[in-house]
Protein backbone atom coordinates (compact mmCIF):
# COMPACT_ATOMS: atom_id res chain seq x y z
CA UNK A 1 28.24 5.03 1.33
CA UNK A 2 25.66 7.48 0.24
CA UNK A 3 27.15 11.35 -0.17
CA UNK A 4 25.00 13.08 2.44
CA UNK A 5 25.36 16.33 0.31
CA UNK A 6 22.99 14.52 -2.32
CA UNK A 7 20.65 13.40 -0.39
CA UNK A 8 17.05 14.99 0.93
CA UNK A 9 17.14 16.57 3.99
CA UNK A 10 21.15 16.68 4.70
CA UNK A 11 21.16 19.32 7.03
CA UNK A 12 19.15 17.86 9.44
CA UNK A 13 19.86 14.04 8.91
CA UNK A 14 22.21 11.63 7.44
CA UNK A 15 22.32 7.89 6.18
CA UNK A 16 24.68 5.58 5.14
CA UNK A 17 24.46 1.12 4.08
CA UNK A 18 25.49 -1.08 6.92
CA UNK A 19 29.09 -2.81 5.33
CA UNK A 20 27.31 -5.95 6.19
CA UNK A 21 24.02 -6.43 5.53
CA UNK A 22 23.16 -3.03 2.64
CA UNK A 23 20.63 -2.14 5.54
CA UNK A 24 20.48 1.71 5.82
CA UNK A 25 21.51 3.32 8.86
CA UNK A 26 20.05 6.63 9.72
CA UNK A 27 21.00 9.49 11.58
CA UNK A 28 19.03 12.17 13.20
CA UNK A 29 21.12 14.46 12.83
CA UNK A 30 24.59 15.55 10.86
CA UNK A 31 26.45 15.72 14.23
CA UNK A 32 25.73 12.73 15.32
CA UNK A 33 26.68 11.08 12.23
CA UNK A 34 30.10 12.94 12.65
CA UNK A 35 30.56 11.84 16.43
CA UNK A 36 30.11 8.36 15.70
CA UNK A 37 32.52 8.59 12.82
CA UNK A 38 35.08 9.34 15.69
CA UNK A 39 33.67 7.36 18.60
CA UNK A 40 31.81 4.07 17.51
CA UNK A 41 34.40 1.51 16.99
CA UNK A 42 31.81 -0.40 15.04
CA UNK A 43 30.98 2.79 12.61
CA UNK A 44 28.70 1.36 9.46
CA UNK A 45 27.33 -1.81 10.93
CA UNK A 46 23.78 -1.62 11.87
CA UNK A 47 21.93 -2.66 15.09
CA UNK A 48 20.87 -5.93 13.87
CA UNK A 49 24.31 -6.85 12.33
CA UNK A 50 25.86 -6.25 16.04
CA UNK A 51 23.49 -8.36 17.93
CA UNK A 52 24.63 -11.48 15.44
CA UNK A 53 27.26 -14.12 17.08
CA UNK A 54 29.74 -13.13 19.66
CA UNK A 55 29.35 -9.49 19.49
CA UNK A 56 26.02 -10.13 21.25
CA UNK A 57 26.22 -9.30 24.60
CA UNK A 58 24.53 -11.89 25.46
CA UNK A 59 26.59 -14.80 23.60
CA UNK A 60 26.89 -18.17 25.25
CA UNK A 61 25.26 -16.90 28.19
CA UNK A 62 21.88 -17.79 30.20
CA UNK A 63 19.50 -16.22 32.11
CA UNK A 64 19.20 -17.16 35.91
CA UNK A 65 16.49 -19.26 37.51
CA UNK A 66 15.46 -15.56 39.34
CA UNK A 67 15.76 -14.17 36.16
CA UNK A 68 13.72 -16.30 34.83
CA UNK A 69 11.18 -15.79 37.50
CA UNK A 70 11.04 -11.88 37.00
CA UNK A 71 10.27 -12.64 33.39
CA UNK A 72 7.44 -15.21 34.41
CA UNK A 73 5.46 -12.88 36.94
CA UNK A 74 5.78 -9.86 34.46
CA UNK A 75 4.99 -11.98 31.29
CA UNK A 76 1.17 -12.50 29.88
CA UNK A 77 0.41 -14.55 32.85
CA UNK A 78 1.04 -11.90 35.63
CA UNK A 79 -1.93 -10.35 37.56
CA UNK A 80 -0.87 -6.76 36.16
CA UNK A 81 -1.33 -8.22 32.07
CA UNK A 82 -4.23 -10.17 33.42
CA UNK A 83 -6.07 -6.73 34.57
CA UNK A 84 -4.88 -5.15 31.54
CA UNK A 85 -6.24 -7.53 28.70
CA UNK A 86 -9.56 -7.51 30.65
CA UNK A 87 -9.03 -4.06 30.55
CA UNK A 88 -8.45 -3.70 26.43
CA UNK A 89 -11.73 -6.48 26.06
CA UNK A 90 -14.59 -4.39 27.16
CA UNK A 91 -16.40 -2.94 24.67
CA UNK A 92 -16.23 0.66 26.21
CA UNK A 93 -12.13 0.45 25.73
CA UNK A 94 -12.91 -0.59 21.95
CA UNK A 95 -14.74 1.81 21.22
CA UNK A 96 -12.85 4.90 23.10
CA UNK A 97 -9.77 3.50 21.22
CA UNK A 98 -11.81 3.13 17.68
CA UNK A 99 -13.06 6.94 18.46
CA UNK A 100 -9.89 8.03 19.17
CA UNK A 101 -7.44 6.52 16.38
CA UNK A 102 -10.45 8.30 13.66
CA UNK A 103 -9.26 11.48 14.41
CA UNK A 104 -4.99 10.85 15.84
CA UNK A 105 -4.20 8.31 13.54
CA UNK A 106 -0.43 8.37 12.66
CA UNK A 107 -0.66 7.26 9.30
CA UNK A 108 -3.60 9.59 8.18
CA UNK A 109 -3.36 11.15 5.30
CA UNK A 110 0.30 9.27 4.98
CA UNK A 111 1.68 6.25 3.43
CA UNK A 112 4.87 4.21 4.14
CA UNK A 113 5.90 5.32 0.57
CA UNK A 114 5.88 9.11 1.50
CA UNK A 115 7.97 8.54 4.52
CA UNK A 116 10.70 6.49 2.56
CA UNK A 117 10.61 9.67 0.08
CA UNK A 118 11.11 11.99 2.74
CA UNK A 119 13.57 9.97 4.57
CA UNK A 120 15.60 8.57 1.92
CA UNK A 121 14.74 10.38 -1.57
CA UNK A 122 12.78 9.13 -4.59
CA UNK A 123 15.22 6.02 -6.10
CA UNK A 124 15.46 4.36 -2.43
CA UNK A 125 11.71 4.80 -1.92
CA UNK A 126 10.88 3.12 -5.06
CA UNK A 127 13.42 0.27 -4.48
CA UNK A 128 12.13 -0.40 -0.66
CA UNK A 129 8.63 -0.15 -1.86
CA UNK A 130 9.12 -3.00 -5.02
CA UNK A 131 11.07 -5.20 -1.89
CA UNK A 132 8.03 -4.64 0.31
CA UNK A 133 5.42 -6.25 -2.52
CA UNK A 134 7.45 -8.89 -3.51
CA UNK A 135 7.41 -9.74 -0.01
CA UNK A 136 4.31 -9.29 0.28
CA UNK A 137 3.12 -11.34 -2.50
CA UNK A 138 2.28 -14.65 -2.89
CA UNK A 139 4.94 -17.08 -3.97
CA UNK A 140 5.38 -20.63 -5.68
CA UNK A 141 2.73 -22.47 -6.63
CA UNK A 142 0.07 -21.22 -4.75
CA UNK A 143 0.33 -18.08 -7.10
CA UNK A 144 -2.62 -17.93 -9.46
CA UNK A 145 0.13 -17.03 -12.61
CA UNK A 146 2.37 -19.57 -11.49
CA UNK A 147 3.93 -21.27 -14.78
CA UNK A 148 1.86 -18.92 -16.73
CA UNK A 149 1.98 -15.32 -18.75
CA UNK A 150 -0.56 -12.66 -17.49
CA UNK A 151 -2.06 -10.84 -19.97
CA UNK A 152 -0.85 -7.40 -21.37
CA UNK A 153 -1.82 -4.52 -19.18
CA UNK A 154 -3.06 -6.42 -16.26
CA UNK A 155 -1.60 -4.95 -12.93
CA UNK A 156 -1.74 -1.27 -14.16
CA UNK A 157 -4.00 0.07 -11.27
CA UNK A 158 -4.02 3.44 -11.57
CA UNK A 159 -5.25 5.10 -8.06
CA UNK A 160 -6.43 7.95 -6.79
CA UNK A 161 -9.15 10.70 -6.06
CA UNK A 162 -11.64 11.96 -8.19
CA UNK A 163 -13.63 15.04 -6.43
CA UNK A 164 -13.26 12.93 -3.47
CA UNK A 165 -14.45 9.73 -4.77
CA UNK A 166 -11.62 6.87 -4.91
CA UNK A 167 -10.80 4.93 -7.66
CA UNK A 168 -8.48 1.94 -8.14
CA UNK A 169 -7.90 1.69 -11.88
CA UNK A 170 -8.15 4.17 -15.40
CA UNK A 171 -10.92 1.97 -15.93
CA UNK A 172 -12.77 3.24 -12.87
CA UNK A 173 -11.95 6.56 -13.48
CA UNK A 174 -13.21 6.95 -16.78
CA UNK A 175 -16.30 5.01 -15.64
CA UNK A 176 -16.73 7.98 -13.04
CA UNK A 177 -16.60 10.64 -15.27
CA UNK A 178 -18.16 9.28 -18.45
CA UNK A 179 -20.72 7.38 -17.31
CA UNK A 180 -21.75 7.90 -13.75
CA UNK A 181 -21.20 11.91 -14.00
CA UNK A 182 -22.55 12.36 -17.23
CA UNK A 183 -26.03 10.84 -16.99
CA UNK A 184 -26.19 12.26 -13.20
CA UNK A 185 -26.73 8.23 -12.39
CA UNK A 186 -27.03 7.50 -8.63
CA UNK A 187 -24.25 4.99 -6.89
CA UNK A 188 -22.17 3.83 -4.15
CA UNK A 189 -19.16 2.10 -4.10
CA UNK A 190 -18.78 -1.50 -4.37
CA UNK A 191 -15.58 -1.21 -1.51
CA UNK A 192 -17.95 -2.41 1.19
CA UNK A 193 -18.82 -5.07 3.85
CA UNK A 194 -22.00 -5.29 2.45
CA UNK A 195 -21.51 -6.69 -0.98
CA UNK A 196 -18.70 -8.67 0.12
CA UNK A 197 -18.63 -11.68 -1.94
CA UNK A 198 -16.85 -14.62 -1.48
CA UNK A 199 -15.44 -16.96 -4.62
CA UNK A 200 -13.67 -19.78 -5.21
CA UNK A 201 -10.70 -19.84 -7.26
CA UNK A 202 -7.91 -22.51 -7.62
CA UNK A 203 -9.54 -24.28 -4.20
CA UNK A 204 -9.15 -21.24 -2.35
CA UNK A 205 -12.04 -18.93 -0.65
CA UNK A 206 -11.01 -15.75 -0.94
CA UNK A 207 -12.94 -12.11 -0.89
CA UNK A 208 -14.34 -9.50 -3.78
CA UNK A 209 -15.28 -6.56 -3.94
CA UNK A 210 -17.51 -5.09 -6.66
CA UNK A 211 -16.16 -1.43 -8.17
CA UNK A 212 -19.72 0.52 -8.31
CA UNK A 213 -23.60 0.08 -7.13
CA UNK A 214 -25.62 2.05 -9.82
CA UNK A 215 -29.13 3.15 -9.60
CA UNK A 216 -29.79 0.40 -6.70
CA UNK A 217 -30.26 -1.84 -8.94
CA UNK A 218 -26.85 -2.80 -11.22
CA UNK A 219 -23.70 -4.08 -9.93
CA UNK A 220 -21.04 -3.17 -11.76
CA UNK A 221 -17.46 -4.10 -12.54
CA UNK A 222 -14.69 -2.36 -14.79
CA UNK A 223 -12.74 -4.70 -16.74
CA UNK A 224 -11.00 -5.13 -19.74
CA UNK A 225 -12.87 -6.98 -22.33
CA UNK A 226 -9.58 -9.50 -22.85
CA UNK A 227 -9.70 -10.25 -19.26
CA UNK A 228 -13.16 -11.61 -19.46
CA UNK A 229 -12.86 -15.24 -20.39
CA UNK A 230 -10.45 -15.69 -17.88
CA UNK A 231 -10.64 -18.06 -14.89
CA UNK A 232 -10.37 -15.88 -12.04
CA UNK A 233 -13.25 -13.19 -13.66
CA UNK A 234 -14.90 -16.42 -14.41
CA UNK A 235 -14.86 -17.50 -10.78
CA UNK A 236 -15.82 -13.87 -9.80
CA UNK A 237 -18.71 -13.33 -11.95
CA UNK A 238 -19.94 -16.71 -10.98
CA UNK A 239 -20.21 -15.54 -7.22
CA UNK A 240 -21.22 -12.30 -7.83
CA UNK A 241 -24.07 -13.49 -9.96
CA UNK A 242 -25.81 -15.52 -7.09
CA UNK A 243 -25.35 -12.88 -4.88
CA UNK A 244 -27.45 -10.47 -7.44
CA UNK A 245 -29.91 -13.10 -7.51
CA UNK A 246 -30.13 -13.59 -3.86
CA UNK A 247 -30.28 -9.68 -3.56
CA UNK A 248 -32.73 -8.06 -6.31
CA UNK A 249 -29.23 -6.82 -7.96
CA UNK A 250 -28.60 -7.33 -12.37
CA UNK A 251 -24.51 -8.19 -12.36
CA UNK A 252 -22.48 -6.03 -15.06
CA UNK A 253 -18.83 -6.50 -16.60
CA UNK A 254 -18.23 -2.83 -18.18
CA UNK A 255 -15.28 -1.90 -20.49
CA UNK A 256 -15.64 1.73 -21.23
CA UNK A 257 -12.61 3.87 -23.06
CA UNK A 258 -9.55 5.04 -21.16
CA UNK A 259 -9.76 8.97 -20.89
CA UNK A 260 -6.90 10.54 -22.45
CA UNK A 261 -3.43 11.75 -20.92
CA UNK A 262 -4.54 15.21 -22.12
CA UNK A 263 -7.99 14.72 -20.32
CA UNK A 264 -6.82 13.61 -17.08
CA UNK A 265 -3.69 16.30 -17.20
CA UNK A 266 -6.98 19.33 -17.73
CA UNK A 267 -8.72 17.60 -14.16
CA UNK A 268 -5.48 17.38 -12.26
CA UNK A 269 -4.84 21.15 -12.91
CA UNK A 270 -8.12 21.84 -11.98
CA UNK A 271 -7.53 19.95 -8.85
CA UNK A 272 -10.47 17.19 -9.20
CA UNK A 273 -7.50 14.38 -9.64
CA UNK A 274 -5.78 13.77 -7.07
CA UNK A 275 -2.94 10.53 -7.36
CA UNK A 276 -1.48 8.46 -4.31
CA UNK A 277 2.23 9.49 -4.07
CA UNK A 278 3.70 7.30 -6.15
CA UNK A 279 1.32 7.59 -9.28
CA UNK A 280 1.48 11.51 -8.65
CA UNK A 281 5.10 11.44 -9.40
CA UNK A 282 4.43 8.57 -12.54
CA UNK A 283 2.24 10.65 -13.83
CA UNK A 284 4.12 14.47 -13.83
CA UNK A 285 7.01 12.73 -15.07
CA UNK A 286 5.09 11.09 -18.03
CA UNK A 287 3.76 14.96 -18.60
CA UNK A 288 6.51 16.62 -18.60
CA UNK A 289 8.73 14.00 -20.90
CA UNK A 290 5.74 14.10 -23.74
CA UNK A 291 5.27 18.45 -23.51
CA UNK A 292 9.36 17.96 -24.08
CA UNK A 293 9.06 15.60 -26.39
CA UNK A 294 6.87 18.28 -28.06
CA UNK A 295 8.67 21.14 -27.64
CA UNK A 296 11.62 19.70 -29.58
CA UNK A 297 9.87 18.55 -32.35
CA UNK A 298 8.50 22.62 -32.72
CA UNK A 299 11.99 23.36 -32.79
């Protein structure tokens, strides 16, 4: 059980592990976790856990044929869901609800991983977030690294906002300010419908994006220079190449050196950096170990 004095937000909200399943259970509020202390003869099991085997209320038990019925006539195929999916169809619907999710949307400005840190601290967060990728991610041998070691560095993605511009590696970044900023070049980002472009890798179609559109005229990508020669930048360049040629475009692999930690600490004070949540926190606490690192060695 987690001590609800050590954890954000105890005054207002509680959570323990189900003694089943390690599922957290959360509570509102501190009272209620105290009342059900008292009352719930199933205190620490979770929803789920209860609904398993003959605590289900419904164990070896079966609906009725008027049951059944009910369920029928309000199902997909009653006149009422009929109306209704005409209803959600029409273009006019689409594009009221398109309208109106642009400016009420739940998650905006928000991420899943904010919420976790809010609801359950940092360490939780971090752990619920690594569960959710790995589920996420692809498996077996259908995995491009499958039987294989990716190469050093690969995977560091480094994301967030510079002067409102987003960017999804250091790479990028640097590219932004060293390049594109410097010489006052004119772009757009590659992270569009428009230069879409599909590849085959491994006997599967999938989708790229390019990182920048420079001058009109160059398409550019930000990679490291030991990625190159792989097979999947291989496949990428391939496709990305005909689609230049088919489109007045001159395709570009660009490595260009990493800004330094002290570089991109001077922007974030300023406020033209701004990290997603979780590489916010990476990167303070990566700050504030090496300025302690350096205040000992003055000592």
């Amino acid at each position: 059980m987690f001590n609800c004095n050590e954890t954000i937000g105890c005054k207002t909200s509680c959570f323990i592990k189900c003694h089943e399943c390690d599922n957290i259970i959360n509570y509102k509020e501190l009272s209620t976790y105290k009342t059900s202390i008292k009352r719930s003869k199933n205190f620490g099991v979770c929803s789920s856990c209860l609904k398993k085997g003959d605590r289900n209320p419904f164990f070896n038990k079966k609906h009725s044929k008027e049951s059944m019925k009910k369920m029928v006539d309000t199902s997909n195929n009653s006149e009422y869901r009929k109306k209704y999916y005409e209803k959600i169809r029409t273009k006019e619907y689409r594009e009221y609800l398109s309208n109106w999710m642009k400016s009420n949307s739940p998650m905006k400005g928000n991420s899943y991983y904010k919420i976790w840190v809010e609801k359950y601290g940092v360490e939780i967060a971090d752990k619920m977030n690594k569960e959710c990728s790995l589920k996420k991610s692809v498996k077996g041998e259908k995995n491009y690294w499958f039987g294989k070691t990716p190469p050093f560095g690969s995977g560091n993605g480094w994301s967030g906002w510079y002067n409102g511009w987003y960017f999804r590696s250091l790479l990028e970044l640097s590219y932004m300010v060293n390049v594109i900023e410097k010489n006052n070049l004119k772009w757009v980002t590659g992270e569009s419908n428009i230069f879409k472009i599909e590849y085959k890798h491994n006997n599967v179609i999938k989708n790229y994006f390019p990182d920048f559109i420079v001058n009109d005229k160059y398409m550019i990508e930000c990679k490291p220079k030991k990625l190159w020669k792989t097979d999947l930048i291989i496949s990428k360049k391939k496709a990305a190449e005909e689609f230049c040629e088919k489109n007045g475009l001159i395709y570009k692999l660009r490595e260009v050196p990493k800004m330094s930690d002290d570089e991109m600490l001077l922007l974030y004070q300023k406020g033209e950096i701004v990290w997603i949540d979780r590489y916010k926190i990476k990167f303070e606490d990566r700050n504030l170990k090496k300025s302690n690192k350096i205040f000992l060695q003055t000592i």
